[in-house]
N, C-alpha and C. Protein backbone atom coordinates (compact mmCIF):
# COMPACT_ATOMS: atom_id res chain seq x y z
N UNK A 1 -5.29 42.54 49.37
CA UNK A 1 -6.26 42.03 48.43
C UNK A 1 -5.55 41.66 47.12
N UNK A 2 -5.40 40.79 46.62
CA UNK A 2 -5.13 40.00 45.11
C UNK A 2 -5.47 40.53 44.09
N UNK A 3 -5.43 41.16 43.31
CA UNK A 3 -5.75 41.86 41.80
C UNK A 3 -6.59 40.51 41.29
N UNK A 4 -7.81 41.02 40.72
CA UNK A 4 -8.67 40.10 40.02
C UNK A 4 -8.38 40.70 38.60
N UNK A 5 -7.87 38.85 38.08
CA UNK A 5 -7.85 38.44 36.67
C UNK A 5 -8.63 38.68 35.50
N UNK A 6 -8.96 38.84 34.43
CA UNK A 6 -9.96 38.90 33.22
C UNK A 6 -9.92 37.58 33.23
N UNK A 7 -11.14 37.10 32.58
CA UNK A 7 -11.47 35.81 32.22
C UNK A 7 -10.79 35.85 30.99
N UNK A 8 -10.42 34.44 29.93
CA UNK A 8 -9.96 34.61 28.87
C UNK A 8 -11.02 34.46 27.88
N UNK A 9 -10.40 35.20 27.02
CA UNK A 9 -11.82 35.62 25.68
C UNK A 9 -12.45 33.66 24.82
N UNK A 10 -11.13 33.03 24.93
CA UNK A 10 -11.56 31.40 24.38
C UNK A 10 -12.55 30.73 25.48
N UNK A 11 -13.40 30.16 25.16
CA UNK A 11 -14.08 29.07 25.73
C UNK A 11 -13.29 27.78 26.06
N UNK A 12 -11.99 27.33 25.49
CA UNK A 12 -11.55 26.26 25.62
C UNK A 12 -10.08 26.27 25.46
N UNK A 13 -9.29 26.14 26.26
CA UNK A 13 -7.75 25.74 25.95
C UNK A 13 -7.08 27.46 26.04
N UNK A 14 -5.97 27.72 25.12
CA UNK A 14 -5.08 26.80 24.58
C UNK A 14 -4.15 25.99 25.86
N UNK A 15 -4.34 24.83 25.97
CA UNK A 15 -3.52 23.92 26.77
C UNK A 15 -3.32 23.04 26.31
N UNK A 16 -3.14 22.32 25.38
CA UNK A 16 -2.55 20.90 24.45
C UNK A 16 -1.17 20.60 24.92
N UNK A 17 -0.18 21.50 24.70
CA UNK A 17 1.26 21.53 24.54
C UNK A 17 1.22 21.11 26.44
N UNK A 18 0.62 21.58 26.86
CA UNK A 18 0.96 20.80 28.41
C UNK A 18 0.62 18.89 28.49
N UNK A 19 -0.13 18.87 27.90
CA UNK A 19 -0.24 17.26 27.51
C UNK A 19 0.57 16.40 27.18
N UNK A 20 1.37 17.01 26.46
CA UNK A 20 2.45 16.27 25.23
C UNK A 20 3.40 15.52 26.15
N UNK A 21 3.66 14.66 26.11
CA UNK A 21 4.92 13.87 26.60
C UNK A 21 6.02 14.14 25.61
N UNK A 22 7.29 14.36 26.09
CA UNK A 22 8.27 14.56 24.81
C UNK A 22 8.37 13.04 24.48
N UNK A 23 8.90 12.80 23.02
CA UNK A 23 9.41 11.51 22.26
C UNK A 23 7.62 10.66 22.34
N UNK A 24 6.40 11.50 22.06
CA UNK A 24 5.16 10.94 22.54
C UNK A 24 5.09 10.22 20.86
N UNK A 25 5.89 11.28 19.76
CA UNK A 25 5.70 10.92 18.45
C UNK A 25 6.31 9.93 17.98
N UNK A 26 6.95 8.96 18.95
CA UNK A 26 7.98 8.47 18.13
C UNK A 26 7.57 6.82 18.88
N UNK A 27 6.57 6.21 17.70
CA UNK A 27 6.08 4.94 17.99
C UNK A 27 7.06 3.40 18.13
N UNK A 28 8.42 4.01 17.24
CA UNK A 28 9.15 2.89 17.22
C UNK A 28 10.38 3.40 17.81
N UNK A 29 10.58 1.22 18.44
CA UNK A 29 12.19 1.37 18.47
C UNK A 29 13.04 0.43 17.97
N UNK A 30 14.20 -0.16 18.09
CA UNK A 30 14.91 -0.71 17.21
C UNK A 30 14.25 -2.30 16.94
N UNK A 31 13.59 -2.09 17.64
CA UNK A 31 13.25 -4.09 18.41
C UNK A 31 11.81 -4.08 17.24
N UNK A 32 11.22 -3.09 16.91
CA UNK A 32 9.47 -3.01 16.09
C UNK A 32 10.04 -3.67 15.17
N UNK A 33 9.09 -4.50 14.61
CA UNK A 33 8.79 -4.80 13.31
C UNK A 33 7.91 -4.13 12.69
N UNK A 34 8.15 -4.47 10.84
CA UNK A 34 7.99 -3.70 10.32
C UNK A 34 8.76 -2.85 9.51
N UNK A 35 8.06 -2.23 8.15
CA UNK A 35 8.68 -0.72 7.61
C UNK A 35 8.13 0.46 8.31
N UNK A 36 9.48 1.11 8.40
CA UNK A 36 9.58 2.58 8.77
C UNK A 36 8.58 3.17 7.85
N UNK A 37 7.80 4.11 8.37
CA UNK A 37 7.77 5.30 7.70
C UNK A 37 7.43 6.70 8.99
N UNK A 38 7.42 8.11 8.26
CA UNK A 38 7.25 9.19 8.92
C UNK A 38 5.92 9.55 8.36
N UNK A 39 5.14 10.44 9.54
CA UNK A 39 4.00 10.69 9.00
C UNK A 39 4.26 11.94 9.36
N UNK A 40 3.62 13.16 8.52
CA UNK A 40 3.87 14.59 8.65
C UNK A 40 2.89 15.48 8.05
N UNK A 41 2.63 16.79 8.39
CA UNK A 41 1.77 17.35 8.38
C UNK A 41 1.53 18.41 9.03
N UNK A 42 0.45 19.93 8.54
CA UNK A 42 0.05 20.74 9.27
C UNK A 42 -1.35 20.79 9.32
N UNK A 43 -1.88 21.46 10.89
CA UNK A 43 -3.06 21.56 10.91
C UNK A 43 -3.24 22.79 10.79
N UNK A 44 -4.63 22.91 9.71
CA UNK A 44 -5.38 24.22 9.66
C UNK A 44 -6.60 25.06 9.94
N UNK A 45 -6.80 26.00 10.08
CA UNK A 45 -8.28 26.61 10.35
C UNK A 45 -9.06 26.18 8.90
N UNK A 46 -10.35 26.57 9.15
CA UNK A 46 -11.15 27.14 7.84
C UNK A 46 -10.54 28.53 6.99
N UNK A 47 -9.89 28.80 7.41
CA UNK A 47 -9.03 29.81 6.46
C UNK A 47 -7.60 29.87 6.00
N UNK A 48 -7.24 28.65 6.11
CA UNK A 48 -6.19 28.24 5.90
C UNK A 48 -4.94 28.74 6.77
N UNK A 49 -5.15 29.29 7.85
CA UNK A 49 -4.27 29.40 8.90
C UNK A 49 -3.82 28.03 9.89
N UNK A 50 -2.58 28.07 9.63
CA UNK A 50 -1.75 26.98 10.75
C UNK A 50 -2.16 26.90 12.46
N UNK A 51 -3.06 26.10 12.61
CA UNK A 51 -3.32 25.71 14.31
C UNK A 51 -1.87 25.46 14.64
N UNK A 52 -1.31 26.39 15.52
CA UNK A 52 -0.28 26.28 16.56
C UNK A 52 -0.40 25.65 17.64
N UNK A 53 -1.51 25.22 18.35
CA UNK A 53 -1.63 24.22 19.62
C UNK A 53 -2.59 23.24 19.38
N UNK A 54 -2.61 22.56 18.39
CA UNK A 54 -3.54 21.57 17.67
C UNK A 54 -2.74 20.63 18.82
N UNK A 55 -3.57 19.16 19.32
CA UNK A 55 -2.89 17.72 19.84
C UNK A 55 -3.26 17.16 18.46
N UNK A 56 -2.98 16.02 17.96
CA UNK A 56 -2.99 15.20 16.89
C UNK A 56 -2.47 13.89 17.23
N UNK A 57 -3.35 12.85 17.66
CA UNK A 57 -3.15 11.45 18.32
C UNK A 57 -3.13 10.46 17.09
N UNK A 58 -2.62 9.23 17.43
CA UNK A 58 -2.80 8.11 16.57
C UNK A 58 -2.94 6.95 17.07
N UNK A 59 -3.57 5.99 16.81
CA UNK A 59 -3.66 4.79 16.85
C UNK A 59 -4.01 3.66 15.94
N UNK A 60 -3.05 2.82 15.84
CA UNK A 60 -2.98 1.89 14.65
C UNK A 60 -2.52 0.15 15.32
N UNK A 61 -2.46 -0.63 13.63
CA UNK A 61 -2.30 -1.49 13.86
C UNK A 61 -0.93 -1.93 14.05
N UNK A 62 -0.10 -3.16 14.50
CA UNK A 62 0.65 -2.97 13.84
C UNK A 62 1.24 -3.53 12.61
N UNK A 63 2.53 -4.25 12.29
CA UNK A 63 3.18 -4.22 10.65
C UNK A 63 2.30 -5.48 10.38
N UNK A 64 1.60 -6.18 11.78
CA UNK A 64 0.50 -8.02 11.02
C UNK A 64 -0.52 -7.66 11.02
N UNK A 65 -0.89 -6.03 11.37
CA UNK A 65 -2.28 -6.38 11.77
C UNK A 65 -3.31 -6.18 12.69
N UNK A 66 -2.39 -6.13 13.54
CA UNK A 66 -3.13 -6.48 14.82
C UNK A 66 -2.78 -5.36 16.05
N UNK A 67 -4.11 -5.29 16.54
CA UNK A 67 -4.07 -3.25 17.94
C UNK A 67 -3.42 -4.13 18.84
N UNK A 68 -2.81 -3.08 19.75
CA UNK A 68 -1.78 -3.56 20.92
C UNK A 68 -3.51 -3.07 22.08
N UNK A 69 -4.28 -3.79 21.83
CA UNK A 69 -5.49 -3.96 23.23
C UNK A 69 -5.98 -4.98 23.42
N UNK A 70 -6.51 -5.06 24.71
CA UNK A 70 -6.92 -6.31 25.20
C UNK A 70 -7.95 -6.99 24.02
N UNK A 71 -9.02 -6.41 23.49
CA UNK A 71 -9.95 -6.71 22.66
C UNK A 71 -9.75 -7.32 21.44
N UNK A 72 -8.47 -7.19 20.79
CA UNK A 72 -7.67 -7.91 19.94
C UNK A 72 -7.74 -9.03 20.01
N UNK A 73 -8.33 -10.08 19.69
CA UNK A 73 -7.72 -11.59 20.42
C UNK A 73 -7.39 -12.44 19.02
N UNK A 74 -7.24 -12.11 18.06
CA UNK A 74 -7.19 -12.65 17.31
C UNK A 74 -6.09 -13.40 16.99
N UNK A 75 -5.69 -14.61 16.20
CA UNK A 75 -4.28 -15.39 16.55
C UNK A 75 -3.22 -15.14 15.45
N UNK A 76 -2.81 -13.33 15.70
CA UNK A 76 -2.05 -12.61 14.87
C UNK A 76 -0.88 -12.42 16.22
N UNK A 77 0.20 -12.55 16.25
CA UNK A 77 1.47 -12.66 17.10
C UNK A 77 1.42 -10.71 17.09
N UNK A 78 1.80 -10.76 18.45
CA UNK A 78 1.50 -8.96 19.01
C UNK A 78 3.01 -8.67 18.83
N UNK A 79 3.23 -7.30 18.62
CA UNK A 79 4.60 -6.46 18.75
C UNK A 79 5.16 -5.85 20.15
N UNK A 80 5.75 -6.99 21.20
CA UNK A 80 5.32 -6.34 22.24
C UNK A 80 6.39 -5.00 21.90
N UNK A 81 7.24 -4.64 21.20
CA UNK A 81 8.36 -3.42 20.73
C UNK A 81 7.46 -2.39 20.20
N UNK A 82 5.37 -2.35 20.01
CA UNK A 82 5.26 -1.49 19.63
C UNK A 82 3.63 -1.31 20.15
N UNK A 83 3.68 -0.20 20.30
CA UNK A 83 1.70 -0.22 21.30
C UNK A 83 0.92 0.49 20.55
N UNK A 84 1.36 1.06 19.31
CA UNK A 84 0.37 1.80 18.18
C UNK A 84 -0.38 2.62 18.82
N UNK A 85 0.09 3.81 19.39
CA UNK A 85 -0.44 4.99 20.02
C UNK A 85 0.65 6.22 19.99
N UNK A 86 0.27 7.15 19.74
CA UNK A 86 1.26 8.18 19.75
C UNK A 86 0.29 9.30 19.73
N UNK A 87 1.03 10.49 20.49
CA UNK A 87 0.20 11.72 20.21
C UNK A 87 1.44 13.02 20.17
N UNK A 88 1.13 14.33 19.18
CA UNK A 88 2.13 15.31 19.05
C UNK A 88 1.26 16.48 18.89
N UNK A 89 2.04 17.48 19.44
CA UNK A 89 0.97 19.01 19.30
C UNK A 89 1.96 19.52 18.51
N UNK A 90 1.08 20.78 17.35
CA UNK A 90 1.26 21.27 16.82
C UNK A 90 2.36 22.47 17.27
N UNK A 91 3.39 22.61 16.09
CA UNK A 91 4.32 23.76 16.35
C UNK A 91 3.90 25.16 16.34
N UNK A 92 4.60 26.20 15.80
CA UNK A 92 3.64 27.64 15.58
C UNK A 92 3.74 27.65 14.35
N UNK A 93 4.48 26.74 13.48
CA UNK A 93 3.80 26.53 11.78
C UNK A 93 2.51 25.61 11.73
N UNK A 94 2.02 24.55 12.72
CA UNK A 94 0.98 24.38 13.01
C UNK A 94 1.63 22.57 12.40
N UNK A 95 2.47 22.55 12.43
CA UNK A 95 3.57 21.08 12.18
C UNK A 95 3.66 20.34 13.42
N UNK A 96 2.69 19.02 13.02
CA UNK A 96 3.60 17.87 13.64
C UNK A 96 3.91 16.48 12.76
N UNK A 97 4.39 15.32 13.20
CA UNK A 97 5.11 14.32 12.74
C UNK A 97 4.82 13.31 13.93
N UNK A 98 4.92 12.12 13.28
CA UNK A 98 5.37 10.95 13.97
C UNK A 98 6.19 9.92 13.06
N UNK A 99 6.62 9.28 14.30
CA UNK A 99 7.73 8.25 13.37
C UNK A 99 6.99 6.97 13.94
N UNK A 100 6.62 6.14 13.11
CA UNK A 100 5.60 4.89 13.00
C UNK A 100 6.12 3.97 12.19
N UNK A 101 5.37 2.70 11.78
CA UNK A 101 5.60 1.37 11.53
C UNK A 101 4.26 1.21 10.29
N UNK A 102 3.97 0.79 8.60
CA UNK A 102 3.51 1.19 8.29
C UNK A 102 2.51 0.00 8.86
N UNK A 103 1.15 -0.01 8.73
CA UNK A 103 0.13 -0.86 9.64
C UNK A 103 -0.43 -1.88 8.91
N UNK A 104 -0.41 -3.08 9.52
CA UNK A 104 -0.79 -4.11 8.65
C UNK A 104 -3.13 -4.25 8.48
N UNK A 105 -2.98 -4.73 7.23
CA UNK A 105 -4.55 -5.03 6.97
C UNK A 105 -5.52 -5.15 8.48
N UNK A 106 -6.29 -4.81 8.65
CA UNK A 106 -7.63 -5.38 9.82
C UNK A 106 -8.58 -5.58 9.48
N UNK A 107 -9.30 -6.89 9.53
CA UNK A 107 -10.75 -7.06 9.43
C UNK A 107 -12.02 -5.85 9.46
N UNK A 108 -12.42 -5.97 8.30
CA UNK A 108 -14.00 -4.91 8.73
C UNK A 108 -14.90 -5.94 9.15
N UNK A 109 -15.38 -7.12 8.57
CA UNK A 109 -15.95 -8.48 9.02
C UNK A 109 -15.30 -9.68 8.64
N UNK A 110 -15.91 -10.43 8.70
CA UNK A 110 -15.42 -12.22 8.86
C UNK A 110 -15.18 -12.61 7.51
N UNK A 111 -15.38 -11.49 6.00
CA UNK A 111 -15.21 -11.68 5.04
C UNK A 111 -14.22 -10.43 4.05
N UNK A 112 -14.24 -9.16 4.68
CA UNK A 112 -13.58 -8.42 4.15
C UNK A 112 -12.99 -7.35 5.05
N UNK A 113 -11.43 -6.93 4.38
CA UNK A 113 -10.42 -6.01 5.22
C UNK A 113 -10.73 -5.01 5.02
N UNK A 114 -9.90 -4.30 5.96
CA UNK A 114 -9.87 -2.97 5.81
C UNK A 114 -8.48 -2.72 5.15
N UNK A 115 -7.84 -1.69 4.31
CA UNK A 115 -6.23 -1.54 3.96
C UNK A 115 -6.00 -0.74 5.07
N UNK A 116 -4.29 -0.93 5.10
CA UNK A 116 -3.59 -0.50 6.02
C UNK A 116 -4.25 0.91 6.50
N UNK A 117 -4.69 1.63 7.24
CA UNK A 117 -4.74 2.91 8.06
C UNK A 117 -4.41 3.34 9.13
N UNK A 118 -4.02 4.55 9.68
CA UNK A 118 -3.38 5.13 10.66
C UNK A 118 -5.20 5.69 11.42
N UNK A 119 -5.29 5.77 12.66
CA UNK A 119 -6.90 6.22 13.01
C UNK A 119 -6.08 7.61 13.71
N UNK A 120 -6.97 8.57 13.63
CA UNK A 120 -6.87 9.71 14.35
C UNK A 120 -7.39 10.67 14.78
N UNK A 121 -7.12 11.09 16.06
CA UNK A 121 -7.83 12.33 16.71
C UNK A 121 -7.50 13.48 16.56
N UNK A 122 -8.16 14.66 16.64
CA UNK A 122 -7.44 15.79 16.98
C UNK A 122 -8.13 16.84 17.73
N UNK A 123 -7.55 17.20 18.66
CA UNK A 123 -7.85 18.68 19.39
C UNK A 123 -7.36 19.47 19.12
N UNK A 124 -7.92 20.86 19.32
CA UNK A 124 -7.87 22.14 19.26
C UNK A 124 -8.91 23.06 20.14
N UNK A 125 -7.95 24.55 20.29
CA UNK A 125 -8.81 25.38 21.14
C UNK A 125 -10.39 25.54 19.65
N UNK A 126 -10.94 25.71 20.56
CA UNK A 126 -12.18 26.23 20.19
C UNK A 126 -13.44 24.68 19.73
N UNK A 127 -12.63 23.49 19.46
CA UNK A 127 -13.39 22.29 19.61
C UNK A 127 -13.66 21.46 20.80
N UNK A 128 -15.08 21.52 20.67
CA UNK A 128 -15.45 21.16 22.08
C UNK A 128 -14.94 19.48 22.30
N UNK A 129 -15.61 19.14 21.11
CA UNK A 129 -15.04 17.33 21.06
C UNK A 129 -13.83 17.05 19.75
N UNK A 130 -13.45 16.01 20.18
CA UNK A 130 -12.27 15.41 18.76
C UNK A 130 -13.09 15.30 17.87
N UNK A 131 -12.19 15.52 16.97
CA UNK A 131 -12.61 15.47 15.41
C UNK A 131 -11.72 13.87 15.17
N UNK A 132 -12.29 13.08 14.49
CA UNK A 132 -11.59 11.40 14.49
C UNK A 132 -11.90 11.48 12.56
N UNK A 133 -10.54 11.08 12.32
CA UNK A 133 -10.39 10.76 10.83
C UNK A 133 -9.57 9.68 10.45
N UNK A 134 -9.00 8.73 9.41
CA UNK A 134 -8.19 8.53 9.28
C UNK A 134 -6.95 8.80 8.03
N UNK A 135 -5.75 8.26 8.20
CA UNK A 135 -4.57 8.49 7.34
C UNK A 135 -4.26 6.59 6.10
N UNK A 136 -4.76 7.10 4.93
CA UNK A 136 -4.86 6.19 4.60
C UNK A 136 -3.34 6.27 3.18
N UNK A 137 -2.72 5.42 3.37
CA UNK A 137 -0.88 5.55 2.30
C UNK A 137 -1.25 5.35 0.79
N UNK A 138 -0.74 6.04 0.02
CA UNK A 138 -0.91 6.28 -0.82
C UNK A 138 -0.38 5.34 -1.79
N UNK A 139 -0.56 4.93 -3.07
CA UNK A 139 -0.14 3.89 -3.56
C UNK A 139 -0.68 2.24 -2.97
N UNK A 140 -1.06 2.39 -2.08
CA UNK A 140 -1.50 1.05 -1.16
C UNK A 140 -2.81 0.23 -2.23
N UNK A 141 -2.49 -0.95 -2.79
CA UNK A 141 -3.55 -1.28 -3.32
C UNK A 141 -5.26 -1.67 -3.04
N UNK A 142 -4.75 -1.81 -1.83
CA UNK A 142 -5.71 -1.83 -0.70
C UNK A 142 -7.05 -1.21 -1.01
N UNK A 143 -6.36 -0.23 -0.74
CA UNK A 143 -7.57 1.31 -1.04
C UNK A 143 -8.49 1.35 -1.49
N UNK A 144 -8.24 0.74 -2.89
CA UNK A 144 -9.33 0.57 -4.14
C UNK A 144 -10.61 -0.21 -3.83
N UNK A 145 -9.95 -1.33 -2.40
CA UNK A 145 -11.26 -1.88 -1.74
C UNK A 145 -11.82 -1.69 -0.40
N UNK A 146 -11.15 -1.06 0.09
CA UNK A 146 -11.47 -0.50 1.94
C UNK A 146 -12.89 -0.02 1.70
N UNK A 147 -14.13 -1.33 2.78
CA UNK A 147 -14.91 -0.90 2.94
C UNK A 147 -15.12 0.41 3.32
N UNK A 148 -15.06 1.38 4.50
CA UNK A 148 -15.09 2.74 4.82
C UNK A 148 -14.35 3.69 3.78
N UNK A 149 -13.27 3.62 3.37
CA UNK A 149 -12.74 4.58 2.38
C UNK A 149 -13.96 4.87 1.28
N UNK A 150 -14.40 3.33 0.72
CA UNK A 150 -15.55 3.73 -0.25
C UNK A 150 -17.61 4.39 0.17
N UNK A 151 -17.15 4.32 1.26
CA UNK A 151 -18.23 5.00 1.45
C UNK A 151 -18.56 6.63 1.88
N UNK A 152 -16.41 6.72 1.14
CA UNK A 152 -16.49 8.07 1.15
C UNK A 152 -17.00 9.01 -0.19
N UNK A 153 -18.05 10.06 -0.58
CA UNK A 153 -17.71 10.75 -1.87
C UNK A 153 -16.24 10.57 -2.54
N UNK A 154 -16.66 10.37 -3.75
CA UNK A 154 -15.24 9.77 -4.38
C UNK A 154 -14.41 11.27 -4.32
N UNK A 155 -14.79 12.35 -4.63
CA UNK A 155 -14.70 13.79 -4.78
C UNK A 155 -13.68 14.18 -3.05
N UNK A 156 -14.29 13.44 -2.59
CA UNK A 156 -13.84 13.69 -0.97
C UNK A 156 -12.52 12.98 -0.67
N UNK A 157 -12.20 12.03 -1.45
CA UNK A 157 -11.43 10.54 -0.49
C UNK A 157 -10.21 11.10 -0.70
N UNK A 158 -9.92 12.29 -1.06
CA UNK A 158 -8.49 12.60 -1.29
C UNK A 158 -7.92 12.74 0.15
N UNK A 159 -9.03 13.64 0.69
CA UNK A 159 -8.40 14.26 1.99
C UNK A 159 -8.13 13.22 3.02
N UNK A 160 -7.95 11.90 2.99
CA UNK A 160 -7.96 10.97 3.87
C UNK A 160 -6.60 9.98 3.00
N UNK A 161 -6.04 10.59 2.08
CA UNK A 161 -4.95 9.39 1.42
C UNK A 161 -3.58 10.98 2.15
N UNK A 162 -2.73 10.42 2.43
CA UNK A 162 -1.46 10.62 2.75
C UNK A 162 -0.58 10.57 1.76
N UNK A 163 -0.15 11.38 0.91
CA UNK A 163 0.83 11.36 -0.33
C UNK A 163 2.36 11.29 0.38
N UNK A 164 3.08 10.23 -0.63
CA UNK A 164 4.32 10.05 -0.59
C UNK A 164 5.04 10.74 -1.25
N UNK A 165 6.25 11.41 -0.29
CA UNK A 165 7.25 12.42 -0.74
C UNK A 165 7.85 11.41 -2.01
N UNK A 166 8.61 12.11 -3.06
CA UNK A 166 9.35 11.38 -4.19
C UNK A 166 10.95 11.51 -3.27
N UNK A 167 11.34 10.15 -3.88
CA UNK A 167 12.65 10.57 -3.69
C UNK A 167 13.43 10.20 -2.51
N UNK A 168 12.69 10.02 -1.16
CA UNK A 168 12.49 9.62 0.11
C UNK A 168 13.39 8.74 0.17
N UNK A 169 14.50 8.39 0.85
CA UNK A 169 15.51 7.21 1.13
C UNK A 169 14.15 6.30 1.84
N UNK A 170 13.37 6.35 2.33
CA UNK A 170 12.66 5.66 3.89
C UNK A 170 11.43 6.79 3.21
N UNK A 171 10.05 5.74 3.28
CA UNK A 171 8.51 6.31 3.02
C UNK A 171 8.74 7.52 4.06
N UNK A 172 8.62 8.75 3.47
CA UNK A 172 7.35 9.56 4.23
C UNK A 172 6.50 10.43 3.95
N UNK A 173 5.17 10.51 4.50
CA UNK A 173 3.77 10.91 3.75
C UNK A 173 3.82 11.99 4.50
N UNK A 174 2.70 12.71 3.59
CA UNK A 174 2.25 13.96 4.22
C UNK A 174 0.42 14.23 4.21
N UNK A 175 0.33 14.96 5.43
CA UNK A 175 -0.83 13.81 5.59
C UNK A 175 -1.70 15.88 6.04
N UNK A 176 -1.77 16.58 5.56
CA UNK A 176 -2.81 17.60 6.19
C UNK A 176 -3.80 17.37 6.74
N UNK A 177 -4.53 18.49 7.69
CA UNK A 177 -5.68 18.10 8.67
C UNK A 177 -6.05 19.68 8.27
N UNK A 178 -7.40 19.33 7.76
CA UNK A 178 -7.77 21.36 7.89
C UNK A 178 -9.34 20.86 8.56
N UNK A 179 -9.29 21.69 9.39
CA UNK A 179 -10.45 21.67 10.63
C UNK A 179 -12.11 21.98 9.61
N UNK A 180 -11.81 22.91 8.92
CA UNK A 180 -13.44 23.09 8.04
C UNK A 180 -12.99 24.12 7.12
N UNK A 181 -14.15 23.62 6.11
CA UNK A 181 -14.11 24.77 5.08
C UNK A 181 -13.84 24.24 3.60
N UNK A 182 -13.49 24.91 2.81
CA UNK A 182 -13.80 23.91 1.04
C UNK A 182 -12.74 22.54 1.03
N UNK A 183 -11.74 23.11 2.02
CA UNK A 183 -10.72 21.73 2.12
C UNK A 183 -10.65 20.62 3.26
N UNK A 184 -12.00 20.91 3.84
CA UNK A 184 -12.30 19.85 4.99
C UNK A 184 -11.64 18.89 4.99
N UNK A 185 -10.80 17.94 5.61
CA UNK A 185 -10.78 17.23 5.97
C UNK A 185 -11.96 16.08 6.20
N UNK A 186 -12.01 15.22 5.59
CA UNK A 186 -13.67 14.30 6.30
C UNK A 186 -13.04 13.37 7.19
N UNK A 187 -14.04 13.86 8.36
CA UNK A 187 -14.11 13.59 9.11
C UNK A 187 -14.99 12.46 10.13
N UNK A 188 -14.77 11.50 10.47
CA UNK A 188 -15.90 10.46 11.26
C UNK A 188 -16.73 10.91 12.50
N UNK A 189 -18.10 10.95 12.60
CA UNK A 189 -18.99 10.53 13.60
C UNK A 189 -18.96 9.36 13.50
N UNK A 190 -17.98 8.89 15.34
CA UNK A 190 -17.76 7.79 16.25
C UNK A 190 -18.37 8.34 17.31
């Protein structure tokens, strides 16, 4: 007879880190167009504890503009060197990174853009569905007019800009994700 198991005390996971493709973070290669930059960051609880098996996906445009999907049709020349998707799970400091291309403008309608943004998911044990936000670069003049950014509380829109390290040979931002609590993250219902 087989020794019967305990059930585990979580409702969900931890299994992320089995997902991960290695080099899943690393959107470019020598052939992309575009500026480099690194995107970096930890994910946190509502208590400011580091999620260790957080996934953290991305999808963007790329350096013209334009998503690497069929639905795209617009007559912006595609990167075939880059497919603007990447996904990385969290370390046991609750750290991940990607190395990306920074993303060119996209239409919100037939009259006004959106500024450059990174879109993103994230899982974790104990969330039943993704939490979808985005990573918006800091300094970007953009900003000041991105339909969706402004229909964030002005009080709020911090948690969605990505601050640039000083000093940086090559941009890279740092971009936190805290799951809930006074430093929420805001977050999209899609």
């Amino acid at each position: 007879m087989t020794p019967r198991r305990l059930t585990p005390s979580q409702t969900i996971g931890p299994f992320f880190h089995r997902m991960i493709t290695d080099g899943a973070n690393v959107l470019v290669v020598e052939e992309t167009k575009g500026e480099r930059i690194r995107i970096e960051g930890c994910v946190y609880d509502g208590d400011d504890v580091p999620v260790s098996d957080a996934l953290v996906e991305i999808w963007q445009a790329n350096a013209r503009g334009r998503y690497h999907h069929p639905m795209d049709r617009r007559p912006i020349p595609p990167d075939p060197a880059f497919i603007g998707f990447g996904r990385a799970g969290t370390d046991e400091a609750g750290a991940y990174w990607f190395e990306t291309i920074k993303p060119g403008p996209v239409p919100f309608t037939a009259a006004r853009w959106q500024a450059p943004h990174i879109n993103v998911a994230v899982s974790a044990r104990g969330l039943l569905d993704h939490l979808f936000t985005r990573i918006y670069l800091q300094g970007e003049p953009a900003n000041a007019e991105d339909p969706v950014l402004q229909r964030v509380p002005a009080a709020r829109r911090h948690t969605l800009i990505a601050t640039r390290a000083a000093g940086a040979e090559r941009a890279v931002y740092r971009f936190d994700i805290v799951l809930q609590g006074g430093r929420e993250t805001v977050f999209f219902d899609l």
